[in-house]
Structure formats: structure tokens, C-alpha cells
Protein backbone atom coordinates (compact mmCIF):
# COMPACT_ATOMS: atom_id res chain seq x y z
CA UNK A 1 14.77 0.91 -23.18
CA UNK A 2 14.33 2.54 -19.68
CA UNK A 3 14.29 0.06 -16.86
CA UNK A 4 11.15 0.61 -15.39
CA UNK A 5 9.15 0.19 -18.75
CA UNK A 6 11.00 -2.90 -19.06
CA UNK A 7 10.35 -4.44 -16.13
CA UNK A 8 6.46 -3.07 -16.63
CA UNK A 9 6.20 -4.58 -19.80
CA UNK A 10 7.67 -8.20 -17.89
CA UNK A 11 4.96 -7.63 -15.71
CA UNK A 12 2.58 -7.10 -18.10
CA UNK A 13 3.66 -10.18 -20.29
CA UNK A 14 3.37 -12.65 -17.36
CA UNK A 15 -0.36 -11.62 -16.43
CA UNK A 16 -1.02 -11.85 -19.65
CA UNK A 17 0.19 -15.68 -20.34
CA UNK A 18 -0.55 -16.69 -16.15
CA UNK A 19 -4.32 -15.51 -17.42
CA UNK A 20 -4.20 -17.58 -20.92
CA UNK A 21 -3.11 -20.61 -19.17
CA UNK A 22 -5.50 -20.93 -16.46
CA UNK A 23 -8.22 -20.29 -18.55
CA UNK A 24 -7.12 -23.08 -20.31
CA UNK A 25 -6.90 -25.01 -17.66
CA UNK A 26 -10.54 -24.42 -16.58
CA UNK A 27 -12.55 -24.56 -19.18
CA UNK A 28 -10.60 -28.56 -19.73
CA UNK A 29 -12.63 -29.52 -16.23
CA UNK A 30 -15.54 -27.61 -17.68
CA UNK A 31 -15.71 -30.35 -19.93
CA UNK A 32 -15.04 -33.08 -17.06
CA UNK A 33 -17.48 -31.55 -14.74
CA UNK A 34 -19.89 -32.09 -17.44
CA UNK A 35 -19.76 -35.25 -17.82
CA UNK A 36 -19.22 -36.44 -13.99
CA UNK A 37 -21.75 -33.88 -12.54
CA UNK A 38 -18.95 -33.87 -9.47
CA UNK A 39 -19.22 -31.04 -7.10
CA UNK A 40 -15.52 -31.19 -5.79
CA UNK A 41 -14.48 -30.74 -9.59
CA UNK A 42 -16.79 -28.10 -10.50
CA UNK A 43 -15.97 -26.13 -7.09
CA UNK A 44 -12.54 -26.43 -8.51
CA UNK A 45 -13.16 -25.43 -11.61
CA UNK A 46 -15.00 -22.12 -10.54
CA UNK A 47 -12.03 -21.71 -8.09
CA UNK A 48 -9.74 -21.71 -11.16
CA UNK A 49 -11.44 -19.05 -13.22
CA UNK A 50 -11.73 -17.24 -9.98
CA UNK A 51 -7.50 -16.86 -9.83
CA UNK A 52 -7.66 -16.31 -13.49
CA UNK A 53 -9.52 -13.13 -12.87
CA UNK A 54 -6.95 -12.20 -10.47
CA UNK A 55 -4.84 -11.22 -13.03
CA UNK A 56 -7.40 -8.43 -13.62
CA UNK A 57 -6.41 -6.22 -11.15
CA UNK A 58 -2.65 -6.84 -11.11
CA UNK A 59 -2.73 -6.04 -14.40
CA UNK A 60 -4.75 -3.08 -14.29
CA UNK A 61 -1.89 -2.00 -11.60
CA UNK A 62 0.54 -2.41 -14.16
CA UNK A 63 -1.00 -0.42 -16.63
CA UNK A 64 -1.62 2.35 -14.55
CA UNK A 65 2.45 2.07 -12.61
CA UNK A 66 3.27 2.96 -16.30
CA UNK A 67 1.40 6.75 -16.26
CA UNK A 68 3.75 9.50 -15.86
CA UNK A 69 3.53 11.42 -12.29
CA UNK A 70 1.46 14.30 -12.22
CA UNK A 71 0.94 17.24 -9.68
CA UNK A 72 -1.65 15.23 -7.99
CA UNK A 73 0.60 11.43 -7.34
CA UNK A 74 3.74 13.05 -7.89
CA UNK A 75 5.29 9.87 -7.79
CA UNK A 76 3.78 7.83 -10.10
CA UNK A 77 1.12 5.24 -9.52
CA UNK A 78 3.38 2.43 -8.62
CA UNK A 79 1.07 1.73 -4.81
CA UNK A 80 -1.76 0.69 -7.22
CA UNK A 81 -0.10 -2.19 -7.46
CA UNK A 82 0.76 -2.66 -3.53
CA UNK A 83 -2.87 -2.03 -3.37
CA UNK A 84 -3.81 -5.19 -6.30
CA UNK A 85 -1.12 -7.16 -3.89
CA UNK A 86 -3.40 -6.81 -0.81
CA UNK A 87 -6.63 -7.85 -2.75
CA UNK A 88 -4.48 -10.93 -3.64
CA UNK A 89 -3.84 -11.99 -0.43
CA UNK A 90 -7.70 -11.52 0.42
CA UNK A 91 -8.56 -13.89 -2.49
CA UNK A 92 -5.94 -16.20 -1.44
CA UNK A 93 -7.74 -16.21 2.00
CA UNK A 94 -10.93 -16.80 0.72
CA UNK A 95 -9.58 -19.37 -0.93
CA UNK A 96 -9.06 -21.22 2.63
CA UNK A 97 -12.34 -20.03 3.52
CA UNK A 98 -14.04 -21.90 -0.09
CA UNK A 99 -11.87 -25.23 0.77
CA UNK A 100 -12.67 -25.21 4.78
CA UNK A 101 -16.70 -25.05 3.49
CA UNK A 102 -16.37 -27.84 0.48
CA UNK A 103 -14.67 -29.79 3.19
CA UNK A 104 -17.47 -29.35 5.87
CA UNK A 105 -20.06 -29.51 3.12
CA UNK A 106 -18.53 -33.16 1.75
CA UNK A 107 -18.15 -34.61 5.47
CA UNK A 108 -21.69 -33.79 6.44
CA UNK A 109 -23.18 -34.21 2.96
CA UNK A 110 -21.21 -37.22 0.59
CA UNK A 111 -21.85 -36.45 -3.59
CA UNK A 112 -21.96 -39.57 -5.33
CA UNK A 113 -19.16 -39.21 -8.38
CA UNK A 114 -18.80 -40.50 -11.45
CA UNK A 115 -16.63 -41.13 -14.21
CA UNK A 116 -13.73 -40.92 -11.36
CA UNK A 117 -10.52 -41.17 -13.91
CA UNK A 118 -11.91 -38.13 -15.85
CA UNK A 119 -11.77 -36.56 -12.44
CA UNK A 120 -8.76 -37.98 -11.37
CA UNK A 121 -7.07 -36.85 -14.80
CA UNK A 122 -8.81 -33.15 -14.40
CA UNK A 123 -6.99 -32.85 -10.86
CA UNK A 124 -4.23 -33.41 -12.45
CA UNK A 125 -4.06 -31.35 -15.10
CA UNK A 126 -5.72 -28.65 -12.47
CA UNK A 127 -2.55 -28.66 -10.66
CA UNK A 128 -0.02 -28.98 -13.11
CA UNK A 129 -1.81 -25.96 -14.65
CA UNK A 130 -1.63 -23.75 -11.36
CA UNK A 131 1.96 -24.86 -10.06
CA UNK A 132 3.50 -24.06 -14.05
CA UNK A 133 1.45 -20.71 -14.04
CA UNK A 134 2.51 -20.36 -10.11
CA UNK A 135 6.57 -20.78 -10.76
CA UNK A 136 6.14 -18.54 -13.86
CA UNK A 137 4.70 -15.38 -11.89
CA UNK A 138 6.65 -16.08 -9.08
CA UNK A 139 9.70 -16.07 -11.45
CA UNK A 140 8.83 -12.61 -12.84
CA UNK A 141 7.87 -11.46 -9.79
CA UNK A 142 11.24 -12.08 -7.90
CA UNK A 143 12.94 -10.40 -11.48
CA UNK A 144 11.08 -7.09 -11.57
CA UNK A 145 10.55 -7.13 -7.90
CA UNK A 146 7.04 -7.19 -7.83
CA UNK A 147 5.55 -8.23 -4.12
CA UNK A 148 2.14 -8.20 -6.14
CA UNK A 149 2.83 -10.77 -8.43
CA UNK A 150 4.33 -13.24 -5.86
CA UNK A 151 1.89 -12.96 -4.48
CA UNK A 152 -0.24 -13.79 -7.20
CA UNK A 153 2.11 -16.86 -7.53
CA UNK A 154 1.80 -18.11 -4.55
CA UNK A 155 -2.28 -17.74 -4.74
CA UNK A 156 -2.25 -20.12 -8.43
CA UNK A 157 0.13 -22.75 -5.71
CA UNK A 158 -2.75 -22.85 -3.44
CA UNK A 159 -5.73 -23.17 -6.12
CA UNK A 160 -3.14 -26.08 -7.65
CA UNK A 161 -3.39 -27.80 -3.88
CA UNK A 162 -7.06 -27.46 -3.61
CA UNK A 163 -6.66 -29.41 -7.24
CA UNK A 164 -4.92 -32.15 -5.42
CA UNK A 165 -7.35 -32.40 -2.75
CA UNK A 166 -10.03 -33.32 -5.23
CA UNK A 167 -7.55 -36.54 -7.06
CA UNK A 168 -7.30 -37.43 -3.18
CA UNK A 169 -11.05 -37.19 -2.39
CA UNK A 170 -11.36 -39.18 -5.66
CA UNK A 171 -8.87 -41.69 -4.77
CA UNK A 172 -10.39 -42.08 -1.38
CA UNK A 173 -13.97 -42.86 -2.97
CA UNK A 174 -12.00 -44.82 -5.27
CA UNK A 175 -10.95 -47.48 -2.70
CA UNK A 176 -13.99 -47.31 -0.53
CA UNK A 177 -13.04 -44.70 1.91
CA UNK A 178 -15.38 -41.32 0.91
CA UNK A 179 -14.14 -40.07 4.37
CA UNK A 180 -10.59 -39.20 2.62
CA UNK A 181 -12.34 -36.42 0.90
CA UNK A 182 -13.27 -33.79 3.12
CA UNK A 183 -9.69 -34.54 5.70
CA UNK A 184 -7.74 -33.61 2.63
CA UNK A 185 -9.61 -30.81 2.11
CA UNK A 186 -8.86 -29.77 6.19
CA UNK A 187 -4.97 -30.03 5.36
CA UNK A 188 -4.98 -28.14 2.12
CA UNK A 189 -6.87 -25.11 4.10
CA UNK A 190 -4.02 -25.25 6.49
CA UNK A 191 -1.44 -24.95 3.97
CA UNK A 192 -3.70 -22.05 2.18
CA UNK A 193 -3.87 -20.33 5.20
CA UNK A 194 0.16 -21.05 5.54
CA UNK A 195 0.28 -19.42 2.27
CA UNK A 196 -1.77 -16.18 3.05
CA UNK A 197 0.63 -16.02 6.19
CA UNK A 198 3.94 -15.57 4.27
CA UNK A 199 2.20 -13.67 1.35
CA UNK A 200 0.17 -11.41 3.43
CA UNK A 201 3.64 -10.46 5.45
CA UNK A 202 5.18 -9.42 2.06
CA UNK A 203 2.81 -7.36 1.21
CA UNK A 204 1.78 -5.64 4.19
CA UNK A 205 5.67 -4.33 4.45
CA UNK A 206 5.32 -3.09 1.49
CA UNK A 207 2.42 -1.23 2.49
CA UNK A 208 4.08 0.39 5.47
CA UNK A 209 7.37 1.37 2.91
CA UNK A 210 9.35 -2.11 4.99
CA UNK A 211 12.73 -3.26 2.89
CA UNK A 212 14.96 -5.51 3.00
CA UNK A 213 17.37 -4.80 5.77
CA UNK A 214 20.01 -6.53 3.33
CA UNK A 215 19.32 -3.31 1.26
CA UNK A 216 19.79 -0.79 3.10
CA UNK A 217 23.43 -2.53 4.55
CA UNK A 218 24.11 -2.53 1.10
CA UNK A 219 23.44 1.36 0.09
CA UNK A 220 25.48 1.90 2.84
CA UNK A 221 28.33 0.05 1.27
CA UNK A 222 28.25 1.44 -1.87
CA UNK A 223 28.39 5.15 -1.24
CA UNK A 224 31.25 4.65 1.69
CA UNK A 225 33.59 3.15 -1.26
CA UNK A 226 32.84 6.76 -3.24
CA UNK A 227 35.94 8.42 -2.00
CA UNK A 228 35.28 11.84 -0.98
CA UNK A 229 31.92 10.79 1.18
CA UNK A 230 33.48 11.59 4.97
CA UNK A 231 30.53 9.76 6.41
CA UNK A 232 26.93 8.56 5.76
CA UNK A 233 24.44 9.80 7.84
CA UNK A 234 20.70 8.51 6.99
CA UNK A 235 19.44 6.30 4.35
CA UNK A 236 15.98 5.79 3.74
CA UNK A 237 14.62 3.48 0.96
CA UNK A 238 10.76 2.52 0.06
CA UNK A 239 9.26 0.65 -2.82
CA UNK A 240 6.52 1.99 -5.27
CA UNK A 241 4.85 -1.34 -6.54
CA UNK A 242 7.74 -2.65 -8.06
CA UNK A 243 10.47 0.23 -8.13
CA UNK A 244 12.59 1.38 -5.14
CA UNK A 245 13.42 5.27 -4.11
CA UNK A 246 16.31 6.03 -1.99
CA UNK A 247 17.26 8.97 -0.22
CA UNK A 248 20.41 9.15 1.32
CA UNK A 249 22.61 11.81 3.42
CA UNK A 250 26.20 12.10 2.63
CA UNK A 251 28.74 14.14 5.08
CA UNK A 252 31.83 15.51 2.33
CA UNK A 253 34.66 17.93 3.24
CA UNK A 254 33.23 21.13 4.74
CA UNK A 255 36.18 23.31 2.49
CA UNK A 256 34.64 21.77 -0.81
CA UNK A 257 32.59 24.13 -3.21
CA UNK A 258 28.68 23.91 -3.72
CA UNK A 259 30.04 23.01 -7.02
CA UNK A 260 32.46 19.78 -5.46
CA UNK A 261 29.48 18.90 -3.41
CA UNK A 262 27.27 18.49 -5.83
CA UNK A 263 29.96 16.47 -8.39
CA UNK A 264 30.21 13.86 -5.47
CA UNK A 265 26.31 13.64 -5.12
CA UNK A 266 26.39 12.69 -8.71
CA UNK A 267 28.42 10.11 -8.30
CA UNK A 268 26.53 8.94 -5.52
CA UNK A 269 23.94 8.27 -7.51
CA UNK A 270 25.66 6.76 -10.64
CA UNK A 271 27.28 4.06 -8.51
CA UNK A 272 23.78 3.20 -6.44
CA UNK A 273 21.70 3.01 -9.74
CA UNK A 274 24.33 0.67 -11.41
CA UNK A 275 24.72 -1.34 -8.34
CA UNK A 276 21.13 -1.47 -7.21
CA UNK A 277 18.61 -3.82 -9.23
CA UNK A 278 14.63 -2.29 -9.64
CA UNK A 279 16.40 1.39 -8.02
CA UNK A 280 14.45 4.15 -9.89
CA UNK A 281 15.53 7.16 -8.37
CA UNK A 282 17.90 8.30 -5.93
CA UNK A 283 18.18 11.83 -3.34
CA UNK A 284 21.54 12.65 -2.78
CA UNK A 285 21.75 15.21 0.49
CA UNK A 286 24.86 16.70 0.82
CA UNK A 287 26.18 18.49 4.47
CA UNK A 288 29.46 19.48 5.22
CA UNK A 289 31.85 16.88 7.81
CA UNK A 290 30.94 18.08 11.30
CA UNK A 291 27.00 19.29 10.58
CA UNK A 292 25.93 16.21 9.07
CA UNK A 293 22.70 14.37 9.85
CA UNK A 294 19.17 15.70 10.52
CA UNK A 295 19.73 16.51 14.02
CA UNK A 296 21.86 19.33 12.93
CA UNK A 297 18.96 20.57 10.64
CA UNK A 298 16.61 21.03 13.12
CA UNK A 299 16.09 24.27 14.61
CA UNK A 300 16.04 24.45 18.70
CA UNK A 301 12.38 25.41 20.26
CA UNK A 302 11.20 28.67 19.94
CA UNK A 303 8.25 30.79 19.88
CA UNK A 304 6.22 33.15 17.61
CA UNK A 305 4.44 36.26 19.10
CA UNK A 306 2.32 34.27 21.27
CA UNK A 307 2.20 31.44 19.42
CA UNK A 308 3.42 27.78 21.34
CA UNK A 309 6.83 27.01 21.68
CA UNK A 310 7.56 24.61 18.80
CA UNK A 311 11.10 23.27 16.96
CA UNK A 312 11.55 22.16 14.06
């Protein structure tokens, strides 16, 4: 199977399940909420369905990565899903925005709440729902290379903290101290907002076409052990959603034959896409030992009739 449908259809197949299992998880405080009329649980809950329906635009971005490139996004679709990553990280903000106001709201304004163990157990089972459905995308993620869905991870970790901050406002209540309530909530928006800090970073690079550094040091290994490169001269590398292009400049024996040339570019290639995880494609540029390097491809300035001086 080619790579980059398998590692669509991975993508695919943990939306899918992340998306079963918090809706399972929400409509179990549904049931809670209905019973304990509490306001913390039922902002919860709502927050809960609200990542679940995250997974409708990261998987819409996989489903469209997977159309063929056309004269019109001649490479693919693959920044639909950079784009799904950035909504992400604006839901995972608004997520610190929701828990900073149910925090204010239950300082200023205390909800009496009942049946507290049905709330206590429906925290519970809130965040063991978000962290299993958190390590799961963030496990696929990190194997397909998918900023998007780490971030998406990351998101289902935060809604599973603002799950914990509801068993501690309970607990708090609990022993006679209702003030515990909305201070938890203040430290769980301050490690949301921690969370749309590292998230938002990832995903912003991506954005602007940032890699690794690690990544590029590495392409640079790999093509210096082919043995007839002379030199290496530029390497460029971006990721598409959750597949990487490279192009790279090569400097080979200026006596070689267009032929030669492009036998060593070949092999190039071969060795970088079986050494290179999530590579799809790779630009081989080959210039003879001596003229290597874009500065020798650029022309000095000149002019045209009457035209401004200009270089290219």
C-alpha cells in the first residue's frame, strides 16, 4: 500500500475512534447532569461534545489530503489539514477562555450541587475519557506526523483537566470549602493556556513551512554517504499536513554525462525516501563540482531596452 494512503487511513482511523469515545464519554455525564442539575458538570459536559466535534474538521482534512493534485493545488491538499491544526489550537484557547468564565462565574455566583459522588464519579470518568482519547491521537499523530492531530491530543488533555477541576470543586464543597471550586478552575486555565502555547508553536511552524532542524542535518547526511555527490549545496524541506517534500542540490563530477548525473540523482532519492520517515517526494538538482549552488544560477544585473536594471 503506498505510504501516504497508509498513514491517511491511520489518520482517519484515530478521528474516527477519538470521536466514538468522547461521545461516549459525554453523553455518561448527560445522565449525571440530569440528575444533579450541577452547572460545573453540565459546562463540562458541553465542553466534551464540543472536542468531540473537533474531530470534524481534522477529519474532513484528511479526507480531502487524500485527493489527487490537480492543475489548480498542484500539490495536493495536504495544508487543509495545517489549516484544521490552527482551528484546533483556537478551540483549545477558547477552552481557557470557557474555564477562566465558569471560574469567575462560580466565585461570584456559588450553585448549590447535588448528588456530589455521581459528580465526583462523572469527573472521573470525564478525564479518564479525554487523557485515553488524548494519548491515542497524540500517538498517531507523532506516527504519521501529523502536527494537526497533536494537536488535537493535546486539546482532549486539557478538556480531561477542566474534568478534574470539577471532582476538585466537588471535593471542596464536599468538605465545606465551596471556595476550592472556582481557584481550581484559575490553575487549570493556566495549564490550558500552557497547552495552547506549545500546540500553537507547532502548528504555526508548520504554517510558515518550519522543520525540524534535526531533519535537515540529517538529509544532509544521507546524500554525502552517496559516493559520487562532490558536495551538497542547498536543502530545503517543508511539510504538507502530514507529508514532507525535499528539494535538495547536489554538486557531482563536472566530466560526468547528463546521463551519470542523472543515475546519481536517482540514487539520491532512493536512499532519502528509505531513510526518511512521512518523506513523500524528493527534487534532486544536479550541477557540475565548481558551479554548484544557486548563486551560480543567477544571472548578473542587466537591462532590457529601457526597461530597469534587474538580475535574476
Amino acid at each position: 500500500m503506498d505510504p501516504e494512503l497508509l498513514s491517511t487511513s491511520k489518520g482517519l482511523y484515530a478521528v474516527k475512534w477519538s470521536f466514538a469515545g468522547l461521545i461516549a464519554t459525554a453523553l455518561f455525564q448527560v445522565s449525571i447532569v440530569w440528575v444533579s442539575g450541577s452547572v460545573a458538570l453540565l459546562a463540562d459536559t458541553l465542553h466534551n461534545f464540543g472536542d468531540a466535534a473537533t474531530a470534524v474538521p481534522l477529519g474532513l482534512a484528511f479526507f480531502l489530503s487524500r485527493k489527487k493534485p490537480n492543475k489548480r493545488f498542484t500539490y495536493g491538499y495536504g495544508r487543509v489539514e495545517d489549516l484544521a491544526g490552527l482551528i484546533i489550537v483556537f478551540l483549545i484557547f477558547l477552552s481557557a477562555v470557557v474555564a477562566a468564565y465558569e471560574s469567575i462565574s462560580r466565585f461570584f455566583f456559588p450553585q448549590p450541587v447535588e448528588f456530589l459522588g455521581g459528580v465526583m464519579a462523572a469527573s472521573i470518568v470525564g478525564f479518564l475519557g479525554n487523557e485515553l482519547v488524548a494519548k491515542f491521537r497524540i500517538k498517531i499523530g507523532k506516527e504519521i506526523g501529523s502536527a494537526a492531530l497533536v494537536a488535537d491530543g493535546y486539546h482532549a488533555r486539557a478538556d480531561g483537566f477542566t474534568s478534574l477541576a470539577v471532582l476538585l470543586g466537588a471535593l471542596g464543597i464536599w468538605l465545606g470549602y465551596p471556595v476550592a471550586d472556582p481557584l481550581a478552575g484559575f490553575l487549570i486555565t493556566i495549564a490550558i493556556l500552557k497547552i495552547v502555547w506549545d500546540a500553537g508553536k507547532s502548528v504555526f511552524s508548520r504554517m510558515l513551512d518550519g522543520v525540524e532542524p534535526d531533519i535537515v542535518d540529517e538529509i544532509y547526511l544521507i546524500v554525502k554517504k552517496v559516493e559520487e555527490v562532490r558536495d551538497v549545496t542547498e536543502v530545503r524541506v517543508r511539510w504538507l499536513g502530514h507529508r514532507l517534500y525535499a528539494e535538495v542540490n547536489i554538486a557531482v563530477d563536472p566530466v560526468l554525462s547528463v546521463e551519470e548525473g542523472h543515475a546519481i540523482a536517482v540514487e539520491v532519492r532512493h536512499r532519502m525516501m528509505h531513510s526518511l520517515d512521512y518523506l513523500s517526494n524528493v527534487v534532486v538538482h544536479v550541477d557540475p563540482l565548481g558551479s554548484a549552488g544557486e548563486s551560480f544560477h543567477r544571472l548578473s544585473e542587466h537591462e532590457h531596452d529601457n526597461l530597469p536594471s534587474h538580475s535574476h
